[in-house]
N, C-alpha and C. Protein backbone atom coordinates (compact mmCIF):
# COMPACT_ATOMS: atom_id res chain seq x y z
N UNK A 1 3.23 18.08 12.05
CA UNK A 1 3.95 17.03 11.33
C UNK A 1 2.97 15.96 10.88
N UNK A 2 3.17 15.54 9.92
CA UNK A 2 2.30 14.18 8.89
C UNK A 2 2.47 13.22 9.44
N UNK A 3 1.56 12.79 10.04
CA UNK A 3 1.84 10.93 10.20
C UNK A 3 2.23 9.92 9.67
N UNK A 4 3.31 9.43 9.15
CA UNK A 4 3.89 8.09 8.13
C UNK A 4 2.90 7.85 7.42
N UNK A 5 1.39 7.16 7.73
CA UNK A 5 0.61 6.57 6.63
C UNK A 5 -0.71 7.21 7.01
N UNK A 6 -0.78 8.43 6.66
CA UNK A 6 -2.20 8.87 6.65
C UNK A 6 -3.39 8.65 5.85
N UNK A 7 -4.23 7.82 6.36
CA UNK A 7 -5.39 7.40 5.76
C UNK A 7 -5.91 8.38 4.34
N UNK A 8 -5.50 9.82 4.51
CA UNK A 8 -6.15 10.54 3.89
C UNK A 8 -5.51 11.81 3.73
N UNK A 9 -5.14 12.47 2.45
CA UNK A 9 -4.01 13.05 2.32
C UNK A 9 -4.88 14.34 1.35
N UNK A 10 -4.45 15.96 1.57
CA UNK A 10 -4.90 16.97 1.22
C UNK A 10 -4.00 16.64 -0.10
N UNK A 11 -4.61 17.77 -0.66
CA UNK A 11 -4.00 18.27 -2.39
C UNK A 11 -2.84 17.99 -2.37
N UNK A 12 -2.12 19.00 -1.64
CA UNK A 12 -0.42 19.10 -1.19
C UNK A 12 0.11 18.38 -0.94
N UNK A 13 -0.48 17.57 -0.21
CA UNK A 13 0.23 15.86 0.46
C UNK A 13 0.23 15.32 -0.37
N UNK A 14 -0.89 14.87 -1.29
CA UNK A 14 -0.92 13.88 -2.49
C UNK A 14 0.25 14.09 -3.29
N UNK A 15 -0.08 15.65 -4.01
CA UNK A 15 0.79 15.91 -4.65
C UNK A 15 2.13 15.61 -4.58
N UNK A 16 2.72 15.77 -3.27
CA UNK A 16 4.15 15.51 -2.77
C UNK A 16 4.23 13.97 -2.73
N UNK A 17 3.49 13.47 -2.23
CA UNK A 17 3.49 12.09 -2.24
C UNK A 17 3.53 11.04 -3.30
N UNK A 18 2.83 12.27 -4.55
CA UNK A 18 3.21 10.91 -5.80
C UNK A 18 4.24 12.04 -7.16
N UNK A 19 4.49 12.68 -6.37
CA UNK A 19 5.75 13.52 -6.87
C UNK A 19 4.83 14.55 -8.30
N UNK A 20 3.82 15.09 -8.10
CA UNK A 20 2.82 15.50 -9.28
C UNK A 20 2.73 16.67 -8.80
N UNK A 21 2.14 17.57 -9.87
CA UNK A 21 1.76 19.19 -9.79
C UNK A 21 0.46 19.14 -9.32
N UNK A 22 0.24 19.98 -8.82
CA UNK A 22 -1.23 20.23 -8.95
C UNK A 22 -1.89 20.38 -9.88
N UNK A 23 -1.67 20.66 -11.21
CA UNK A 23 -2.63 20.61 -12.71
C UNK A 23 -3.14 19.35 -12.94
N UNK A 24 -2.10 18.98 -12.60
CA UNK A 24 -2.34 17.08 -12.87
C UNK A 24 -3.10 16.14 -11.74
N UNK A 25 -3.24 16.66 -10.70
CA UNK A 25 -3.83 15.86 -9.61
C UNK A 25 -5.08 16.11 -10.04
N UNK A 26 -5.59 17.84 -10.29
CA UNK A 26 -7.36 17.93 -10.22
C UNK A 26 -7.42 17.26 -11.67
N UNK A 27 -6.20 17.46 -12.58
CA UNK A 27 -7.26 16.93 -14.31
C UNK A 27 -8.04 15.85 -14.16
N UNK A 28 -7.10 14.80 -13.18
CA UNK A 28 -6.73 13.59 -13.15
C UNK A 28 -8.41 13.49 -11.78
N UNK A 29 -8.80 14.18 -10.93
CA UNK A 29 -9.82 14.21 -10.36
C UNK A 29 -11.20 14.49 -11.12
N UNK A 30 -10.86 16.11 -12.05
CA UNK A 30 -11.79 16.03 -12.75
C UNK A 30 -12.50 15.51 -13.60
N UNK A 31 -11.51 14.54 -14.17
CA UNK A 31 -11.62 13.10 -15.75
C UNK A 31 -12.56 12.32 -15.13
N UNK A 32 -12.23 11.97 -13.38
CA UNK A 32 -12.30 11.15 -12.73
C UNK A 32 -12.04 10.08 -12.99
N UNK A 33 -10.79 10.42 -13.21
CA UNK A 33 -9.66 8.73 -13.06
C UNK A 33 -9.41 8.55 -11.81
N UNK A 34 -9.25 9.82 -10.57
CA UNK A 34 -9.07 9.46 -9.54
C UNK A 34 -9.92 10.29 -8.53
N UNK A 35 -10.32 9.22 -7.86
CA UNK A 35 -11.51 10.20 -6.53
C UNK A 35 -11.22 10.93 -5.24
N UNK A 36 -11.76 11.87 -5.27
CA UNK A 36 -11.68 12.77 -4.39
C UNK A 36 -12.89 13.21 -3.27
N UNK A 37 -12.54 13.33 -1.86
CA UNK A 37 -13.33 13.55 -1.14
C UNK A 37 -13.26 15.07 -1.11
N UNK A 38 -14.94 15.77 -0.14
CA UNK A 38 -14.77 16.93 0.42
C UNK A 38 -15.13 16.71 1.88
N UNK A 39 -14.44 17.64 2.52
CA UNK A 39 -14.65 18.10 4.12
C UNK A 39 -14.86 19.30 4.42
N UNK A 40 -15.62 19.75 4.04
CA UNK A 40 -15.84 21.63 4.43
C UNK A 40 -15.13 21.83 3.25
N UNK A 41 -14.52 22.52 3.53
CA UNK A 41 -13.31 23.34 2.13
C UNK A 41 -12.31 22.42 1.84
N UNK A 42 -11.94 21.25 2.72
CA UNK A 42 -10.52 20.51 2.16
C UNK A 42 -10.94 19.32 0.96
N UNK A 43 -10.39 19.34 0.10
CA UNK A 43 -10.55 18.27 -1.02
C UNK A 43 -9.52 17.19 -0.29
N UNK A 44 -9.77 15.69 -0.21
CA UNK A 44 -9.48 14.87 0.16
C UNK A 44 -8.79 13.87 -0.76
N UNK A 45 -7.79 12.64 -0.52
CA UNK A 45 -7.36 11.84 -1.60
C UNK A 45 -7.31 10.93 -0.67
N UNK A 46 -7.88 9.55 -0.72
CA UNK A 46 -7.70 8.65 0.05
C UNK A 46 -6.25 8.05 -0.59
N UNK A 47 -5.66 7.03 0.44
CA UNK A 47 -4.16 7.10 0.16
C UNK A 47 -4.40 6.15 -0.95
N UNK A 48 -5.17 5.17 -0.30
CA UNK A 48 -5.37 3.69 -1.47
C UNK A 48 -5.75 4.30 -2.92
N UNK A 49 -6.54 4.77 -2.51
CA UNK A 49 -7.09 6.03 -4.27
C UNK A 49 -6.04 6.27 -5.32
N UNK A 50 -5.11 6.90 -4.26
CA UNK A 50 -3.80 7.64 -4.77
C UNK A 50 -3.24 6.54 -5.33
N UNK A 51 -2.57 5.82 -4.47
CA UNK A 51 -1.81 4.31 -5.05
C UNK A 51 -2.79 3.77 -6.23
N UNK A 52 -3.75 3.53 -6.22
CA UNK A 52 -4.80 2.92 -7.42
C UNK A 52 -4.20 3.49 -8.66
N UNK A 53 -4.29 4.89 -8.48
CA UNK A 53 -4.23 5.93 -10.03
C UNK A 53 -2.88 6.21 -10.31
N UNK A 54 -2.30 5.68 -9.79
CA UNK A 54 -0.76 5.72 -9.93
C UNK A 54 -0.39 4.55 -10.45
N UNK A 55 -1.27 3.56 -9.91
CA UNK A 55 -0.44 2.31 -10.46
C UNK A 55 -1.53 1.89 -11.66
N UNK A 56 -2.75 2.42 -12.60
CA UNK A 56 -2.88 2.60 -13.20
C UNK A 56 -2.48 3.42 -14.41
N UNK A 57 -1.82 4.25 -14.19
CA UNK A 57 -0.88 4.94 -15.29
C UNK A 57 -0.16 3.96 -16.30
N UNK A 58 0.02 4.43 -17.48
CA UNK A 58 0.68 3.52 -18.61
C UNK A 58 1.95 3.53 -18.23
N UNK A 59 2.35 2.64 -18.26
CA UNK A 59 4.18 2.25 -18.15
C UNK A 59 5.03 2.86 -19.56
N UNK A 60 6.46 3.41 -19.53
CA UNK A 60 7.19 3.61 -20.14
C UNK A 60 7.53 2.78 -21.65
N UNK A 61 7.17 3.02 -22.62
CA UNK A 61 7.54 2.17 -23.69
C UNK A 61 8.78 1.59 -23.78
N UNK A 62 9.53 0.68 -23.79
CA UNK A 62 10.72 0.20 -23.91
C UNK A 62 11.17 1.00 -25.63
N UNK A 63 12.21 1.33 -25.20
CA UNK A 63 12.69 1.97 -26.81
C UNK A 63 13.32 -0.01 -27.76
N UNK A 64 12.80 -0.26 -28.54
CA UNK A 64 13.44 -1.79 -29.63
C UNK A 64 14.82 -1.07 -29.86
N UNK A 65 15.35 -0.10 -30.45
CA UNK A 65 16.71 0.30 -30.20
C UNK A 65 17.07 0.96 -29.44
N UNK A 66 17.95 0.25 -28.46
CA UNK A 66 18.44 1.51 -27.55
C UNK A 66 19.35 2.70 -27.88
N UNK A 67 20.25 2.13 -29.29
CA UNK A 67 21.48 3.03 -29.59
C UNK A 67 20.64 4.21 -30.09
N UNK A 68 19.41 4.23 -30.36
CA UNK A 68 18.66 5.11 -31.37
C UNK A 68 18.22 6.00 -30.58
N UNK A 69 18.37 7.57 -30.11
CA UNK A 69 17.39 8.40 -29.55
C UNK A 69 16.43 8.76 -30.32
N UNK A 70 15.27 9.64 -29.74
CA UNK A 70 13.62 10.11 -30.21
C UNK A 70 14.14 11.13 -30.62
């Protein structure tokens, strides 16, 4: 079982944790928008990391008409 606030969270954890695929976690590692540790074979996401690149993401455009869909 996962500990509430683990310092340091595998692929899977991240992933689950900021609700993302895995395509998008490594793009998003490989761009290096967001950093990643290694430990032997495990790729690492520090949690603060995670929160960083998350709360760097662009926010939702407000639609000027709402009655209007895209």
């Amino acid at each position: 079982m996962m500990e509430p606030n683990p310092i340091a969270l595998k692929i899977s954890e991240a992933c689950s944790a900021a609700r993302i695929g895995r395509t998008c976690l490594y793009e998003a590692i490989k761009s290096g928008e967001l950093r990643a540790l290694k430990r032997g074979k495990s790729t690492l996401i520090l949690r603060d990391d995670l929160v960083r690149w998350i709360e760097g993401l662009p926010p939702v455009k407000a639609n000027p008409n709402p009655t209007q869909r895209a």
